[in-house]
C-alpha atoms as a PDB file:
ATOM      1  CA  UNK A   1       0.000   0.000   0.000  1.00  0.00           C
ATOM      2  CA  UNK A   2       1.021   3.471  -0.944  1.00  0.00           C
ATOM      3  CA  UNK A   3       0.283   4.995   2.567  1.00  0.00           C
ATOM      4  CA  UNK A   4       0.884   3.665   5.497  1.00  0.00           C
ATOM      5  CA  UNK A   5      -0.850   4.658   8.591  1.00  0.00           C
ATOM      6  CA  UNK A   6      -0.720   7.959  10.174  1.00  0.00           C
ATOM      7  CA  UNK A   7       1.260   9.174   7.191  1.00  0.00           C
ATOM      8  CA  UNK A   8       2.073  13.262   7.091  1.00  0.00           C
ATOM      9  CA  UNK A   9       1.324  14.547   3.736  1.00  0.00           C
ATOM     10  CA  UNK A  10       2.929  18.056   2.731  1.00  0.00           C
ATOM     11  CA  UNK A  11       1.660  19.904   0.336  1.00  0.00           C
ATOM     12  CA  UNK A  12       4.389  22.754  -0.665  1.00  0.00           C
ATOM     13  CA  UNK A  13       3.893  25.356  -3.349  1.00  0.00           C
ATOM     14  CA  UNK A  14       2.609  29.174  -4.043  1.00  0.00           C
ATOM     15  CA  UNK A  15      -0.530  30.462  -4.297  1.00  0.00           C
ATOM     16  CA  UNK A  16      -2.011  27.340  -6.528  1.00  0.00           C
ATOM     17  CA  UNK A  17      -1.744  25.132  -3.640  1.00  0.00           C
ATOM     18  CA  UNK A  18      -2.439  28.112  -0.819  1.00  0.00           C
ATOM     19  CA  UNK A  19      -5.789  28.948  -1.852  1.00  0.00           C
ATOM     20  CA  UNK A  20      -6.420  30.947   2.002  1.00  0.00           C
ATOM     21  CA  UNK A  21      -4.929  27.556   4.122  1.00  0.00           C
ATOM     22  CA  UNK A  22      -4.882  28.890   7.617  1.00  0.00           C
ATOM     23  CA  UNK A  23      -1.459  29.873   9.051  1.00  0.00           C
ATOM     24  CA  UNK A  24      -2.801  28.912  12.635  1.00  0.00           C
ATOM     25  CA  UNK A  25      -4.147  25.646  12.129  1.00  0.00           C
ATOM     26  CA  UNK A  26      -3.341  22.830   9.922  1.00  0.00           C
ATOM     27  CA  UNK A  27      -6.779  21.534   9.841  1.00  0.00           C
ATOM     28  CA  UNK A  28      -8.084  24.103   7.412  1.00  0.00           C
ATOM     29  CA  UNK A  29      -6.585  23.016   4.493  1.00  0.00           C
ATOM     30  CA  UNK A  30      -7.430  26.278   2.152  1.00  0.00           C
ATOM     31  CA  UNK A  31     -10.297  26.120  -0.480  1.00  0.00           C
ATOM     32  CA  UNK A  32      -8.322  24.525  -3.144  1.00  0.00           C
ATOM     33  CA  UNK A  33      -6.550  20.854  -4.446  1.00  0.00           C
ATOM     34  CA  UNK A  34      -5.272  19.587  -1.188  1.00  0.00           C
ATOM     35  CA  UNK A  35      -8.022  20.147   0.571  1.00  0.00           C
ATOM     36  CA  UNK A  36     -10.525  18.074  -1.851  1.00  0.00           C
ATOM     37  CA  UNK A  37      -7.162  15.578  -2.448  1.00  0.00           C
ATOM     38  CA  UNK A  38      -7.780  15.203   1.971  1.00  0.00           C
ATOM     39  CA  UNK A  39     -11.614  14.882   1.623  1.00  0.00           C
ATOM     40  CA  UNK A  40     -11.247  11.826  -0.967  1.00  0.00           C
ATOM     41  CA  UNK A  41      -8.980  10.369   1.150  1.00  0.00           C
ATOM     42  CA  UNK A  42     -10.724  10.249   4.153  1.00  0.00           C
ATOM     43  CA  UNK A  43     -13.706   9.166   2.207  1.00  0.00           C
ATOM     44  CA  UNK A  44     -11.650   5.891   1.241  1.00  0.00           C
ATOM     45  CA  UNK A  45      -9.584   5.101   3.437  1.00  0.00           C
ATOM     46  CA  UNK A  46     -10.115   6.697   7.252  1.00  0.00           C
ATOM     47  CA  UNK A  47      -9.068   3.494   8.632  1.00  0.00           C
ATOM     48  CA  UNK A  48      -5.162   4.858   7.727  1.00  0.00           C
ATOM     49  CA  UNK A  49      -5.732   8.362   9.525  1.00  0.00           C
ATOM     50  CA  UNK A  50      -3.574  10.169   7.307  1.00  0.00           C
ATOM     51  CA  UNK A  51      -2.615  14.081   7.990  1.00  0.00           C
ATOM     52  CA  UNK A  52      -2.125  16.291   5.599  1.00  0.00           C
ATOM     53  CA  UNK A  53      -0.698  19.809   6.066  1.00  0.00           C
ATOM     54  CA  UNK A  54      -0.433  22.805   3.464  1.00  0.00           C
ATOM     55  CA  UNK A  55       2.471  25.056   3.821  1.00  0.00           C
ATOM     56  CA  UNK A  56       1.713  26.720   0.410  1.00  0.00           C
ATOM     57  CA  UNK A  57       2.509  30.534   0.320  1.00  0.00           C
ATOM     58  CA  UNK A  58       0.937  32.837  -2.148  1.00  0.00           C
ATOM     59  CA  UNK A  59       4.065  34.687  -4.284  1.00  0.00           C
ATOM     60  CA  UNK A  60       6.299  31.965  -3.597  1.00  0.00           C
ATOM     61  CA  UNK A  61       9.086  31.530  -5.627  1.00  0.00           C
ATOM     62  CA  UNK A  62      11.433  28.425  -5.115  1.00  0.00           C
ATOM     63  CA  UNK A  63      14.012  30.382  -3.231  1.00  0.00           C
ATOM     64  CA  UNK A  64      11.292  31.520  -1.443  1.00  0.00           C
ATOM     65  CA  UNK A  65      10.177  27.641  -0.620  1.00  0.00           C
ATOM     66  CA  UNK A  66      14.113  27.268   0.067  1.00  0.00           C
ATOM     67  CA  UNK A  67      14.371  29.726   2.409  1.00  0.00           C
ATOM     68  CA  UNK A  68      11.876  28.446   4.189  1.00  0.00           C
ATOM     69  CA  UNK A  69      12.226  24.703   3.913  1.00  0.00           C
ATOM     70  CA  UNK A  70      13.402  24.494   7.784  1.00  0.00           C
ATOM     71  CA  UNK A  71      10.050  25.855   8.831  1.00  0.00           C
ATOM     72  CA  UNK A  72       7.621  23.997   6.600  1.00  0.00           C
ATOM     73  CA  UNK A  73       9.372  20.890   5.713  1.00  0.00           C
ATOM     74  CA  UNK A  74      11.743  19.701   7.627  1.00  0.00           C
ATOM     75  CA  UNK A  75      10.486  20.291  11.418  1.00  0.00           C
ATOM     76  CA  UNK A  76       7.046  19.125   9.915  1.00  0.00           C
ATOM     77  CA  UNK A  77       8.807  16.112   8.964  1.00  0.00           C
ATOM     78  CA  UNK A  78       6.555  14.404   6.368  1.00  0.00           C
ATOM     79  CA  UNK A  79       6.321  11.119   4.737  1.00  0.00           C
ATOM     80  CA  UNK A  80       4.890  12.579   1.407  1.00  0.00           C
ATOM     81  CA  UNK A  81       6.139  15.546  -0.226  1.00  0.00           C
ATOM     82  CA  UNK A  82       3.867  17.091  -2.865  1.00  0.00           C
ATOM     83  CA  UNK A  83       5.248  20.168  -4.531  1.00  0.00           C
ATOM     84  CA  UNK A  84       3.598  22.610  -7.155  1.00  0.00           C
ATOM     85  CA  UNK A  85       6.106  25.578  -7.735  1.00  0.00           C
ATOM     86  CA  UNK A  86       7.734  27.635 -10.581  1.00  0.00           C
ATOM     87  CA  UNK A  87       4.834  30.240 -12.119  1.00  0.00           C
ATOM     88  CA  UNK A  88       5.782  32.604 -10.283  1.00  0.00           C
ATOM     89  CA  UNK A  89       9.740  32.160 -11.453  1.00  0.00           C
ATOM     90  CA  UNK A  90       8.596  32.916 -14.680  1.00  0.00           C
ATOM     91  CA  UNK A  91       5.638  35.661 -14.267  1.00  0.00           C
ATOM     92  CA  UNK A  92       8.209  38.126 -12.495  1.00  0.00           C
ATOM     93  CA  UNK A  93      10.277  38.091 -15.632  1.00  0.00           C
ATOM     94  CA  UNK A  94       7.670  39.491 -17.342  1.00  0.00           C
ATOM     95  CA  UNK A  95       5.473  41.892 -14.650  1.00  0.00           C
ATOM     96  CA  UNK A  96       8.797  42.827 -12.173  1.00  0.00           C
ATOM     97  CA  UNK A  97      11.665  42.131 -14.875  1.00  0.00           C
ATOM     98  CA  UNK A  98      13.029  40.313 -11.925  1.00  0.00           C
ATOM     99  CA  UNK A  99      13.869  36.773 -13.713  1.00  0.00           C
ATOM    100  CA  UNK A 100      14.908  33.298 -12.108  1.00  0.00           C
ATOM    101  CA  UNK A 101      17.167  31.133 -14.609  1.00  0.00           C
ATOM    102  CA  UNK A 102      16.002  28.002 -15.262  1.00  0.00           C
ATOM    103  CA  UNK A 103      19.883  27.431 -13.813  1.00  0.00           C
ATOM    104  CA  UNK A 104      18.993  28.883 -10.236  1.00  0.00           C
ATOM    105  CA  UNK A 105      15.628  27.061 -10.326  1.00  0.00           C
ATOM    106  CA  UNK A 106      17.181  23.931 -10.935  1.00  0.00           C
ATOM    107  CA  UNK A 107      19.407  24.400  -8.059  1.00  0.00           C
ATOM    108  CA  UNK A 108      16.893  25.531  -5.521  1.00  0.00           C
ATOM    109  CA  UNK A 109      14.913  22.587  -6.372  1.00  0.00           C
ATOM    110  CA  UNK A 110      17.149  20.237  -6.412  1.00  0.00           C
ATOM    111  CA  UNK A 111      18.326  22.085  -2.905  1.00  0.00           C
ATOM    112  CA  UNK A 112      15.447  21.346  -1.339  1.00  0.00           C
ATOM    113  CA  UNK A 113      14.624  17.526  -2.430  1.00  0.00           C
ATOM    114  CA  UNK A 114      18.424  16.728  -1.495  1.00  0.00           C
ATOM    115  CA  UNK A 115      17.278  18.583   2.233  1.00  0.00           C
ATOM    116  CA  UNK A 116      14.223  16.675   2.885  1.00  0.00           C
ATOM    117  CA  UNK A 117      15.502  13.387   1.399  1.00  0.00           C
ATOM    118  CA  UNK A 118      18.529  13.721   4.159  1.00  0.00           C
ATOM    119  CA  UNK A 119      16.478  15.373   7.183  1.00  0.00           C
ATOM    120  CA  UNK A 120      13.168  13.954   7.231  1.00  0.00           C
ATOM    121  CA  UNK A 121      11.683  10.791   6.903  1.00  0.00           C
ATOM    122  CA  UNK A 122      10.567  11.496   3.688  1.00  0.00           C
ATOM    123  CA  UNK A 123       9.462   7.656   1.738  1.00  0.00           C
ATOM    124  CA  UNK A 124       7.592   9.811  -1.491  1.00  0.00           C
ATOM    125  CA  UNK A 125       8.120  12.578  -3.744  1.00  0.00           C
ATOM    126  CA  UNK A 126       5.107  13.883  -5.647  1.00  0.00           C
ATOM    127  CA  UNK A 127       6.512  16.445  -8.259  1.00  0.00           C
ATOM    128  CA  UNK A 128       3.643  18.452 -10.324  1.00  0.00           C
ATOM    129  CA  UNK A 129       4.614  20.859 -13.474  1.00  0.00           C
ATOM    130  CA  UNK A 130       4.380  24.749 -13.267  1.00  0.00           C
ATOM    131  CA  UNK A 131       1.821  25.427 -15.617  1.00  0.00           C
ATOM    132  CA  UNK A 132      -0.156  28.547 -17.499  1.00  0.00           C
ATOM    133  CA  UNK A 133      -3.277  28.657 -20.128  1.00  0.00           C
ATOM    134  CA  UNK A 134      -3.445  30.896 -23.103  1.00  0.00           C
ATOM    135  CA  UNK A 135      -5.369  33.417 -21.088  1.00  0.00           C
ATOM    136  CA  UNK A 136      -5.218  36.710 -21.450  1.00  0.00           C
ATOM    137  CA  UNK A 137      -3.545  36.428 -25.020  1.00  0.00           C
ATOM    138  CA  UNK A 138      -0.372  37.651 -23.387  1.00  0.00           C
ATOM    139  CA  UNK A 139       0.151  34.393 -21.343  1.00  0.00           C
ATOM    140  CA  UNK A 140       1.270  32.718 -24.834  1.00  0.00           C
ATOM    141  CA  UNK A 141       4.583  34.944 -24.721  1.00  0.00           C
ATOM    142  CA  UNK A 142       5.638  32.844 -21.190  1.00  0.00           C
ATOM    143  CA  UNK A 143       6.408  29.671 -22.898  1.00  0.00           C
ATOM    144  CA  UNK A 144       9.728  30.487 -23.303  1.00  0.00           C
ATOM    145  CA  UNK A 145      10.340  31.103 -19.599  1.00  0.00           C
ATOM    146  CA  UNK A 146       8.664  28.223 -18.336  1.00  0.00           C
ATOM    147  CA  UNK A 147       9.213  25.621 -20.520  1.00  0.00           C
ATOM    148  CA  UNK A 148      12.514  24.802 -19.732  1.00  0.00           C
ATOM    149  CA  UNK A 149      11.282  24.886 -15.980  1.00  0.00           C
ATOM    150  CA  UNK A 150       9.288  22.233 -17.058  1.00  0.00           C
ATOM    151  CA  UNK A 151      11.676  20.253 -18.190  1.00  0.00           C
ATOM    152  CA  UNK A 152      13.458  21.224 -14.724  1.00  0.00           C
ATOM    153  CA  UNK A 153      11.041  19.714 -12.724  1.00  0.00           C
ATOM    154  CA  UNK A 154      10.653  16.133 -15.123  1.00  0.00           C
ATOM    155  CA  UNK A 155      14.039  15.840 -14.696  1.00  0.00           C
ATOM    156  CA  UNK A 156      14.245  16.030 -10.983  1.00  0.00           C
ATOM    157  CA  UNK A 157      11.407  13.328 -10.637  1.00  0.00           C
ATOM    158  CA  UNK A 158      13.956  10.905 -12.765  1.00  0.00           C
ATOM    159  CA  UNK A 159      16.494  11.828 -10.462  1.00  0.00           C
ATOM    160  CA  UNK A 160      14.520  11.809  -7.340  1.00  0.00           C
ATOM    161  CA  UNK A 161      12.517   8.710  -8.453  1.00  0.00           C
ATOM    162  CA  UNK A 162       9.125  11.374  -7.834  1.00  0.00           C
ATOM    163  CA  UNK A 163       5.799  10.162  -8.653  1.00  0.00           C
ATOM    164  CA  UNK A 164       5.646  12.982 -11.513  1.00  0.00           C
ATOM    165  CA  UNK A 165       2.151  14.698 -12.322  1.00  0.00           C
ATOM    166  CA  UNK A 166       2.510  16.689 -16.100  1.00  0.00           C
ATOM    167  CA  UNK A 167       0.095  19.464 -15.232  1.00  0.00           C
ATOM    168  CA  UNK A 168       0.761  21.751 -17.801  1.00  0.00           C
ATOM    169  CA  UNK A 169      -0.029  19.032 -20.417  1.00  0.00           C
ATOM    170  CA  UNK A 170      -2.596  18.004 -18.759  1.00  0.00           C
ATOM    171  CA  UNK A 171      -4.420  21.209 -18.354  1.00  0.00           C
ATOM    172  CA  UNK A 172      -3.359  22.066 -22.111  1.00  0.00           C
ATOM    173  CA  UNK A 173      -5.342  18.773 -23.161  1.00  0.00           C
ATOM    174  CA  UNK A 174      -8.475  19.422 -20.686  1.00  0.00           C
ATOM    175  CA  UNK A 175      -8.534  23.336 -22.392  1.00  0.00           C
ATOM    176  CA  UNK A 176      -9.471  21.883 -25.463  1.00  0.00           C
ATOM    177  CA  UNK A 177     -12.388  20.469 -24.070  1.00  0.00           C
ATOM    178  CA  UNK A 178     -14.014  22.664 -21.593  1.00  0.00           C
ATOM    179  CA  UNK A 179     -12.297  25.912 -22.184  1.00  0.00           C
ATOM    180  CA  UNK A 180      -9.294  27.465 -20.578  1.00  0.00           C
ATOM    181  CA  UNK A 181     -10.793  30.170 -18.585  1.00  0.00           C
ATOM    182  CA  UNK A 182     -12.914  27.188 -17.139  1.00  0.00           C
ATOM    183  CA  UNK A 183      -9.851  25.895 -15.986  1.00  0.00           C
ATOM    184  CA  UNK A 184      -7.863  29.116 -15.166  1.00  0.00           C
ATOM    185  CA  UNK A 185      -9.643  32.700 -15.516  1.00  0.00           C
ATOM    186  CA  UNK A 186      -5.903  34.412 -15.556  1.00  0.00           C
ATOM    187  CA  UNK A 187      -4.523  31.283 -16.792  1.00  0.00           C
ATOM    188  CA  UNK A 188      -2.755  30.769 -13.539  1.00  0.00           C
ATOM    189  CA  UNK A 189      -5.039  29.914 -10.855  1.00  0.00           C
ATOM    190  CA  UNK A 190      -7.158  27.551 -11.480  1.00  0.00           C
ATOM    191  CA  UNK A 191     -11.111  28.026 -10.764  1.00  0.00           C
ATOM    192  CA  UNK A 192     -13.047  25.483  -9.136  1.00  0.00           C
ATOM    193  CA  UNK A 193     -13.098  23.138 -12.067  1.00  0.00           C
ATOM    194  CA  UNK A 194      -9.466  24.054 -12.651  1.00  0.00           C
ATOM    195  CA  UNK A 195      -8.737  22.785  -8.428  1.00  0.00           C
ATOM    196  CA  UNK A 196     -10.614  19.303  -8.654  1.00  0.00           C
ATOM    197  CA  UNK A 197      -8.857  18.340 -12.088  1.00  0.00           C
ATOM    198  CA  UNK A 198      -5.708  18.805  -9.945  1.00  0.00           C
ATOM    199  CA  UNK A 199      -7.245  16.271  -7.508  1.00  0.00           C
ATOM    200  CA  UNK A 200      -7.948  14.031  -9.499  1.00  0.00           C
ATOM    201  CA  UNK A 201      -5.091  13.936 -11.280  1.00  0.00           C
ATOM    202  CA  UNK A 202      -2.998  13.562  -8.391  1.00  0.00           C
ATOM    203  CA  UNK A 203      -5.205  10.798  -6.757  1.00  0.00           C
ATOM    204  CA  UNK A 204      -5.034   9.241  -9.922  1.00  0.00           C
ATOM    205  CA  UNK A 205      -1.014   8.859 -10.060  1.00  0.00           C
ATOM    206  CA  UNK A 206      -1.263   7.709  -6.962  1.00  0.00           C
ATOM    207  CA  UNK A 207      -3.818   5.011  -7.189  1.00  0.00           C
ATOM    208  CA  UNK A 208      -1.959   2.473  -8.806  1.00  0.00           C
ATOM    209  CA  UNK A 209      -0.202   2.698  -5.536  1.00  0.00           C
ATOM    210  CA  UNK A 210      -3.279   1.777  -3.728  1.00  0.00           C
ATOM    211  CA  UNK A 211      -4.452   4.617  -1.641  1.00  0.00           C
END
């Protein structure tokens, strides 16, 4: 079985995964993915007794989530690591001309697996693409930035062994169907619709694993 019992789920990220979470009490989960991802779970298997905590952080960068990684990671010491992180490396470039390199990212990232992997009791990666929608127009013009992020974070799951989620394919392929401000009104954060597609996309790499 994929969990075991009384397993600590983290959820890491920016504001995708902080959707309002409550900085005073890790039972309120936020309004968005983790929180339905901790519904379904208890729905199906309460026996286990899992705990799941959000430590997302709206703005976040991944030196932000490196800087950091003492407070929310490591002293929370998890057995599941889910992270979501990178939009925001590339949207400064274009609204603060403050970039990140795809070089820096890397590093940060790699930082912070390397970190948990040697300070926690860490058994699971989860490792979810950056992602953006065509809308506004303008959003088109940030492939270039985050693409090779992309490619950042599918080659960290290979090297970290990560269960490895391809959002931004994922939502590109769903878009077709429904419509990308269904998905994401700014093309970043994701609207209702847009939250329990990254639920059950996540539950679903997981079930083979047997929740």
């Amino acid at each position: 079985m994929f969990f075991q019992p009384h397993d600590t789920i983290l959820f890491q990220g920016d504001s995708v995964t902080d959707c309002g979470r409550s900085r005073q009490n890790d039972d309120y989960l936020g309004s968005g993915y983790p929180a339905l991802i901790k519904a379904a779970m208890d729905a199906h298997v309460p026996e286990l007794g899992l705990r799941v905590i959000n430590r997302g952080v709206s703005g976040d960068r991944v030196k932000n989530l490196a800087a950091r990684w003492d407070a929310d990671c490591v002293t929370v010491n998890p057995d599941v690591v889910s992270i979501l992180i990178g939009i925001n490396d590339t949207w400064r470039s274009y609204d603060s001309n403050d970039p990140t390199s795809a070089e820096a990212y890397a590093a940060d990232y790699r930082k912070i697996l390397e970190r948990t992997k040697a300070e926690t009791k860490v058994r699971q990666f989860i490792l979810m693409d950056p992602f953006v929608l065509p809308v506004p127009d303008d959003r088109r013009a940030w492939r270039v930035d985050l693409d090779p992020r992309i490619t950042v974070v599918r080659d960290l799951a290979r090297e970290f062994k990560a269960i490895y989620i391809p959002l931004d394919a994922l939502f590109a392929k769903e878009s077709i169907k429904l419509g990308c401000a269904a998905l994401a009104g700014d093309g970043v954060h994701p609207t209702p619709v847009g939250h329990a597609f990254i639920a059950k996309n996540w539950i679903k790499a997981v079930h083979h694993r047997r929740f």
